[in-house]
Structures are given as structure tokens and as C-alpha cells.
Protein backbone atom coordinates (compact mmCIF):
# COMPACT_ATOMS: atom_id res chain seq x y z
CA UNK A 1 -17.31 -59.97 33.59
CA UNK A 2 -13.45 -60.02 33.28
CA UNK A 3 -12.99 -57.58 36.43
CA UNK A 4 -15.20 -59.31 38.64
CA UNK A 5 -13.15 -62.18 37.82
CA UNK A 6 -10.17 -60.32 39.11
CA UNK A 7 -11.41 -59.14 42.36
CA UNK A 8 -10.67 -62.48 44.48
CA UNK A 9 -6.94 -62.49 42.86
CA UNK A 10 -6.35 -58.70 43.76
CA UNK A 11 -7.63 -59.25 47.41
CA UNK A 12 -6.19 -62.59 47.66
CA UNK A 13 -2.74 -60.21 46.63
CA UNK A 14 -3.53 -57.65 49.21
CA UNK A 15 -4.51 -59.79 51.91
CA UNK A 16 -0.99 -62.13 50.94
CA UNK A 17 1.30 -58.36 51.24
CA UNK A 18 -0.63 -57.27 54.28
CA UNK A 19 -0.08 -60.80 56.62
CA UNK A 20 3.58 -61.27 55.32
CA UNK A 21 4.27 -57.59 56.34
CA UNK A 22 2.76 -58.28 59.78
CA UNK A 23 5.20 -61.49 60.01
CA UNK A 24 7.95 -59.69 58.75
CA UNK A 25 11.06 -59.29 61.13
CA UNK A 26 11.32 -56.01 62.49
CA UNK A 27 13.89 -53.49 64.18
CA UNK A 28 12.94 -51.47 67.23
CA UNK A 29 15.99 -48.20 67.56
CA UNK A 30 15.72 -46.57 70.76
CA UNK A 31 17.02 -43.63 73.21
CA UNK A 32 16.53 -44.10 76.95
CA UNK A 33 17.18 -42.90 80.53
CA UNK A 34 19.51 -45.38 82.86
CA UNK A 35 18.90 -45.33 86.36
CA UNK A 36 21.86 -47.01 88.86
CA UNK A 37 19.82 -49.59 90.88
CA UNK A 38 21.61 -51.17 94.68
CA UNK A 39 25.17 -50.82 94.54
CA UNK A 40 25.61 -49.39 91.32
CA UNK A 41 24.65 -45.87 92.48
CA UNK A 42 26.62 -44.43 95.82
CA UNK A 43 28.22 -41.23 96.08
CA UNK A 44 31.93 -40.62 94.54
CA UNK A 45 33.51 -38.01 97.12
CA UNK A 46 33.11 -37.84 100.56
CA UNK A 47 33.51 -34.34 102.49
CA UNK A 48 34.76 -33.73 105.39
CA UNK A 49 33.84 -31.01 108.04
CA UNK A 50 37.18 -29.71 107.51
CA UNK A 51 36.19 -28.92 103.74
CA UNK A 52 38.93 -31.75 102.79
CA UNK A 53 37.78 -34.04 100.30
CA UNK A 54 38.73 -37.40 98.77
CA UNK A 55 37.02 -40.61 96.99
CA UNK A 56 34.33 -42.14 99.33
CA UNK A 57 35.79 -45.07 101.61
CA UNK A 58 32.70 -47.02 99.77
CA UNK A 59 33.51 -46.41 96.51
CA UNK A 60 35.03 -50.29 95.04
CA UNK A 61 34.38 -51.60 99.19
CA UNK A 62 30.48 -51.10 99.18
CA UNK A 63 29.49 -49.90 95.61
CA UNK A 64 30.72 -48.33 92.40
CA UNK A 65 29.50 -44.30 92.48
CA UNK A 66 26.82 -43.85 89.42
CA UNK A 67 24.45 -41.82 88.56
CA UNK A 68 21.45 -41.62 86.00
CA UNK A 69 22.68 -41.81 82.18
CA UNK A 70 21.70 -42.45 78.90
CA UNK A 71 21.09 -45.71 76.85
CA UNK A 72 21.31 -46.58 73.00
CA UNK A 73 19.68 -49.94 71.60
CA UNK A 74 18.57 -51.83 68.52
CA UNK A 75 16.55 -54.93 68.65
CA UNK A 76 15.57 -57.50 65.97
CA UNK A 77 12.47 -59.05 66.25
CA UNK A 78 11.84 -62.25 64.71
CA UNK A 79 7.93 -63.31 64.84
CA UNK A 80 7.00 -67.42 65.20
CA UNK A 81 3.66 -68.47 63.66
CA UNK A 82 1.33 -67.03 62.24
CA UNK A 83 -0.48 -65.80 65.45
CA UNK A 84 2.64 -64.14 66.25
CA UNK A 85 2.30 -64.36 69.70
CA UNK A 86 5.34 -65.54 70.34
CA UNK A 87 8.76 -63.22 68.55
CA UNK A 88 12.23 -63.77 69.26
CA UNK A 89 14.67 -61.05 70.06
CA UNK A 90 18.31 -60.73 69.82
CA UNK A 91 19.25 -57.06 71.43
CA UNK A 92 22.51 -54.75 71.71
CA UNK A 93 22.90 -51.57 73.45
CA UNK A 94 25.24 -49.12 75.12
CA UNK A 95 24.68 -47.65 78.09
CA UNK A 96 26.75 -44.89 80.06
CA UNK A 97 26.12 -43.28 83.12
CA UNK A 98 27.10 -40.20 85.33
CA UNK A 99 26.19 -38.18 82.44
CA UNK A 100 23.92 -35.38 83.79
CA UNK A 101 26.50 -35.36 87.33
CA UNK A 102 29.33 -32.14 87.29
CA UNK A 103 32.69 -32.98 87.81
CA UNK A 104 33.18 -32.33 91.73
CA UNK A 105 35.87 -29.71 92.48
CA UNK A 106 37.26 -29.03 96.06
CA UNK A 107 40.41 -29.68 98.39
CA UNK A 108 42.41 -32.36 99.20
CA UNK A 109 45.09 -33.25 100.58
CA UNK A 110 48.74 -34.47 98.99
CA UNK A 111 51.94 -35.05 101.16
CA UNK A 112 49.95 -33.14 104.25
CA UNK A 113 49.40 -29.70 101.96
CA UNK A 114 45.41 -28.73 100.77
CA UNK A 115 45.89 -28.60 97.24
CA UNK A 116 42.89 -28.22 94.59
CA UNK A 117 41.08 -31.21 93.15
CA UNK A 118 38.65 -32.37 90.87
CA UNK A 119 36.99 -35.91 90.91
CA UNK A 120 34.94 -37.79 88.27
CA UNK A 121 34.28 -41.25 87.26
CA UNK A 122 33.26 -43.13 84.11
CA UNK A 123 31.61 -46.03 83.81
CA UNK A 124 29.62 -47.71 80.84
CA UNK A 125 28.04 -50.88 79.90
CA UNK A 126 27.36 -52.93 76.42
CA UNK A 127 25.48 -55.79 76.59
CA UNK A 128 24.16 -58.43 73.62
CA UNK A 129 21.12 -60.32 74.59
CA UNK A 130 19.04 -63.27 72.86
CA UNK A 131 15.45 -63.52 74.78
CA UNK A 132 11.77 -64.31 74.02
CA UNK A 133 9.08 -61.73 73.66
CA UNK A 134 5.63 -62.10 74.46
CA UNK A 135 3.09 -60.11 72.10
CA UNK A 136 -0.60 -61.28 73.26
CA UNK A 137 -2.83 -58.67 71.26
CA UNK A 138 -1.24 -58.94 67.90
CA UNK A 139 -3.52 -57.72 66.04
CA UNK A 140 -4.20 -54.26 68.01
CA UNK A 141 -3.17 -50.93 67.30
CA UNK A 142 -1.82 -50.33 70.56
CA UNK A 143 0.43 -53.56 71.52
CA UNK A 144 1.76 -54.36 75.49
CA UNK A 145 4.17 -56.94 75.26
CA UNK A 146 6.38 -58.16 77.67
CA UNK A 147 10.31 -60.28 77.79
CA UNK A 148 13.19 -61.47 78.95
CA UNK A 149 16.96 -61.50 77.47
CA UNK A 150 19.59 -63.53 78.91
CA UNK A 151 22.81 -60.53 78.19
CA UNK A 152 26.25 -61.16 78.11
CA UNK A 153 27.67 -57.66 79.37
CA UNK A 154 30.85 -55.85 79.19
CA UNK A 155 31.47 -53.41 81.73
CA UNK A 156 33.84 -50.36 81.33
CA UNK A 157 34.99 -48.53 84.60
CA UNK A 158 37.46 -45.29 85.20
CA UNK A 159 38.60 -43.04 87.49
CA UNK A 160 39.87 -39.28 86.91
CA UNK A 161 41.99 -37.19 89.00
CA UNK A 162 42.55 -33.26 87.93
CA UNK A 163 40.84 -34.08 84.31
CA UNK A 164 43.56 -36.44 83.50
CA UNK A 165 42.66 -40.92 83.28
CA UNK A 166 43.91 -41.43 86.49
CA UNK A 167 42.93 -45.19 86.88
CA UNK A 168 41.60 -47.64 84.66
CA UNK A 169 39.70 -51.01 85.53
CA UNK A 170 40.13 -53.75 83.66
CA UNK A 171 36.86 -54.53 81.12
CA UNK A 172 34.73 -57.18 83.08
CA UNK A 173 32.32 -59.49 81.23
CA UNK A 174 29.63 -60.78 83.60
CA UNK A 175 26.47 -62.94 82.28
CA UNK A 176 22.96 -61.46 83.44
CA UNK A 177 18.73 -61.39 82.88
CA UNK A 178 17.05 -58.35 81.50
CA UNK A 179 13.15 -58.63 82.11
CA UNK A 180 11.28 -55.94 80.32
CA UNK A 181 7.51 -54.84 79.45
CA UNK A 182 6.38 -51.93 77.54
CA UNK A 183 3.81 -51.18 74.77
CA UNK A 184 3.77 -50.44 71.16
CA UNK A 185 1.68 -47.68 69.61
CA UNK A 186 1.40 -48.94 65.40
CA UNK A 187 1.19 -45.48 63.43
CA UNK A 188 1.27 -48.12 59.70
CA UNK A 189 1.90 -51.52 59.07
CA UNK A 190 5.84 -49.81 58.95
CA UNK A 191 5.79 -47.77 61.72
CA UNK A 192 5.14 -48.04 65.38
CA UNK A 193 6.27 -46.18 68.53
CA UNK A 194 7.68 -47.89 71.29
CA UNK A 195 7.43 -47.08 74.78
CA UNK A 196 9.37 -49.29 77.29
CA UNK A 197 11.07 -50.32 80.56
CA UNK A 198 13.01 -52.81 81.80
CA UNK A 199 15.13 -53.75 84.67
CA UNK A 200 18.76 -55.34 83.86
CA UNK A 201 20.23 -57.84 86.43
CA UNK A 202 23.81 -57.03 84.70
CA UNK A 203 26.10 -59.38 86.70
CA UNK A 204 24.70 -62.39 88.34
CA UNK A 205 26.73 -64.44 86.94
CA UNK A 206 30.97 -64.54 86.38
CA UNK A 207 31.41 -62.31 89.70
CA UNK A 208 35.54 -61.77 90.42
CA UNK A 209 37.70 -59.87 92.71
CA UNK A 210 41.24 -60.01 93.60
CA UNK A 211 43.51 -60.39 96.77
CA UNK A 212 46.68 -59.56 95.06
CA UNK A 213 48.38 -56.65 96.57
CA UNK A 214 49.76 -56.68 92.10
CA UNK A 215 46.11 -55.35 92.38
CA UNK A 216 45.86 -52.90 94.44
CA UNK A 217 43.19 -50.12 93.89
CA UNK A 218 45.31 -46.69 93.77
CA UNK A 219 45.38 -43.76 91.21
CA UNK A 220 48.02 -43.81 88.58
CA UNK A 221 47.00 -47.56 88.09
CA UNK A 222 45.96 -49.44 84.99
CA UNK A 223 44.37 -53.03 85.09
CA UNK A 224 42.62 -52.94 88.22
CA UNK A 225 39.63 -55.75 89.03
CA UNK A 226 36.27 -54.68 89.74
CA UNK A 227 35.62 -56.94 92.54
CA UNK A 228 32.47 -57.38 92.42
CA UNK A 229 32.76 -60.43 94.44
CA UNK A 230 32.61 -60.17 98.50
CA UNK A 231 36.65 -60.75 99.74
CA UNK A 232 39.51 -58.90 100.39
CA UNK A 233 41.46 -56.45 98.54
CA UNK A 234 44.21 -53.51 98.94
CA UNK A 235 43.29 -49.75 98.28
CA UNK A 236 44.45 -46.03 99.46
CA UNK A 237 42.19 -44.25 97.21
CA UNK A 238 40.48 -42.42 100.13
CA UNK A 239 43.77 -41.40 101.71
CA UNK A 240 46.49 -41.30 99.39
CA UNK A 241 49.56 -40.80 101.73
CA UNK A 242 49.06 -43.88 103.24
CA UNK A 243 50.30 -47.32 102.77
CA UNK A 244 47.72 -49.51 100.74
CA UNK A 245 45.69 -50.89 103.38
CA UNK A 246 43.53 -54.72 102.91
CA UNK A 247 39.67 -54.03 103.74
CA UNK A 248 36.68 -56.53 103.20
CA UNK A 249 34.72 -55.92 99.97
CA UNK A 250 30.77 -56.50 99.87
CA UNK A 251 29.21 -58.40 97.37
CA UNK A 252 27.72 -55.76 94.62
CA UNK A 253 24.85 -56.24 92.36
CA UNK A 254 25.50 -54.32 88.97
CA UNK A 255 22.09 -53.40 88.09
CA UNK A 256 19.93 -50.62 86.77
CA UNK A 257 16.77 -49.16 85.34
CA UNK A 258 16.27 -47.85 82.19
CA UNK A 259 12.90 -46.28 80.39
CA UNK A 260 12.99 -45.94 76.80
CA UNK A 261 11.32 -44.75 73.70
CA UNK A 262 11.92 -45.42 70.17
CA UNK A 263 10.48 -46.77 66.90
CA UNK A 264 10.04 -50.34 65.46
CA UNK A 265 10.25 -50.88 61.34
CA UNK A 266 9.29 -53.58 59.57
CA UNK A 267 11.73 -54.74 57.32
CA UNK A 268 11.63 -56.25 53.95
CA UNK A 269 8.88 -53.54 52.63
């Protein structure tokens, strides 16, 4: 008679465990593919049909030169209620691109003699976000969900010359939105994979360029602006042996893709 008596406590204990597991914060760690999006992407070197080559006349005037790379995040998810419909995120990551792109080598021309060359061109963003996530099957074993961070980025931008730092942009912080969907496969009440995408608008907000001729776009440079912002600024990258000459800078949305895949743990078990 005893154990019968204890039944109700021991699944009143089990039930208690199981629905303050499920309302548990958790920690998604993932691994993803970045994708430049408008006028992140663009091409670094222009050709000519001489076989002379030197950094595009767009790169800086109509967009910044990237190509596909590689992201790292974490996100900590913070359920509200007990439906747990509704979690809260706060989200880091690090993303840099131009990682699967070779290092271009050709000919160019210094002082009106070909010489040999070799172009490449970093350029990396870290962003911290606080959003709200949508979750409306709880309760399922496979999960969509769908959100939105507002990010406050920091964006990292180089240019290299013959293997050697050659110039170096100053660190920009812009303010954007990253929207985002994706689903969540639950392998225990621990475990789950997660399968995602998103699209970051990284700089809508805090746009800058520069005038200044103290700011002039040339290798051998440190501290240069971004200019992200549509105006004027002063630049011979694309023909070194001349004078620094003002052109009209578009407006340029830093923005990409990025699919991911990683795994979310409860914490506190």
C-alpha cells in the first residue's frame, strides 16, 4: 500500500524535472556558410586586354570585393511562459569572408614598368544581437521557429599588396536587423540539431564616409574610412602613378546570407 502511495509523488517529480528542463535556457553553437549579398560582393581586380592588372575602379566607389565565407555563432535562448512560445535571444558571431577565393597573381604596372603582383583582401564582421524568437510548435520533435535580432556590428576591412598589409580601414561599427527562420530537429530533452538561415541587414544604420583628402584611399595607408555613405572621396588604388583623384561614392548596403547548422543544449541539467 506504501508504493502506491508513492506513485503520484514520483510522477509529480518526473513530470516537475521534465517541464523545468523544457523551460530551461538553452545555447544553440553553430558553423555556417556566408554569402556577400548587393554591394558586399564585386570583383577585387580588374584585367585588362593588355594582361595589366590592378584593383577594380569599383572596389570602395561601388562595392567592397567579397566572396562566400564562413560564420561562427553562439546564441542564448531564454524561454517566457510556460507555453514557451515566445524565447528571447541574445546572439554573437564572427563572420569572415573571401575564404574559399585564391589570392590573384598577375602584372601590373609601377612607375610605367610590368612588374609581378598579387592582390587579396580581408574583410570580417562580429556582430552582438538581442532579438525575439518565435517557437509556435513547442512541444514537437521537429521545431520551425522563426526571429529577428537588432545587431550592433563591427566591421574589419584590409587590403594586401605582394602578401604584405598593404592598407588598413579603420574598424566601423554600424547598427543593423538580422531576420532569420530555421528548424530544430530534438534528438533528447538535451540535444537538438539546428538547421538555419538568415539574412543580415549589417549597416542600415551609422553609415560614414569621408571627403578629406587626410583620407585618401591609397596602399601603404592605415586608418582609412569605409564610406559606406554616397559622397565624395580621394583614391588612386586602380592606378597608382597617378595623383589621388576625387570620384563620387555610391551608397553600399553591407549585407549577406548565411546558412547554418549546429546544436542547441539545454543548460542547467
Amino acid at each position: 500500500m506504501k508504493i502506491y502511495r508513492k506513485i503520484p509523488v514520483l510522477l509529480l517529480l518526473i513530470v516537475s524535472n521534465y517541464s523545468y528542463g523544457q523551460n530551461s535556457p538553452s545555447l544553440t553553437l553553430s558553423v555556417g556558410l556566408s554569402v556577400p549579398a548587393q554591394e558586399l560582393g564585386g570583383d577585387l581586380v580588374n584585367t585588362g586586354d593588355s594582361g595589366i592588372s590592378f584593383i577594380s575602379r569599383d572596389f570602395i566607389k561601388n562595392n567592397y570585393a567579397n566572396s562566400a565565407g564562413v560564420s561562427l555563432s553562439g546564441t542564448l535562448l531564454i524561454p517566457f511562459g510556460k507555453k514557451r512560445l515566445i524565447i528571447g535571444r541574445l546572439s554573437g558571431s564572427y563572420t569572415f569572408f573571401n575564404v574559399f577565393r585564391k589570392t590573384f597573381f598577375g602584372v601590373t604596372k609601377e612607375n610605367n614598368i610590368e612588374t609581378a603582383v598579387s592582390f587579396d583582401n580581408r574583410f570580417s564582421a562580429t556582430a552582438m544581437g538581442i532579438g525575439i524568437e518565435i517557437n509556435p510548435f513547442p512541444e514537437s520533435r521537429i521545431r520551425p521557429f522563426a526571429y529577428t535580432d537588432f545587431t550592433v556590428n563591427l566591421f574589419s576591412m584590409s587590403l594586401i599588396r605582394n602578401e604584405i598589409l598593404s592598407s588598413l580601414f579603420n574598424d566601423s561599427f554600424r547598427l543593423g536587423l538580422l531576420p532569420g527562420a530555421g528548424i530544430t530537429f530534438k534528438i533528447n530533452k538535451e540535444y537538438s540539431f539546428v538547421l538555419g538561415g538568415s539574412y543580415h541587414f549589417g549597416n542600415l544604420f551609422l553609415k560614414s564616409g569621408s571627403s578629406s583628402f587626410d583620407d585618401r584611399i591609397v596602399f601603404e595607408r592605415e586608418g582609412i574610412p569605409i564610406n559606406d555613405m554616397e559622397g565624395l572621396f580621394y583614391t588612386n588604388l586602380s592606378d597608382p602613378d597617378t595623383f589621388p583623384q576625387q570620384i563620387t561614392g555610391s551608397s553600399k548596403s553591407i549585407n549577406w546570407w548565411n546558412i547554418s547548422l549546429g546544436i542547441n543544449i539545454v543548460l542547467g541539467k
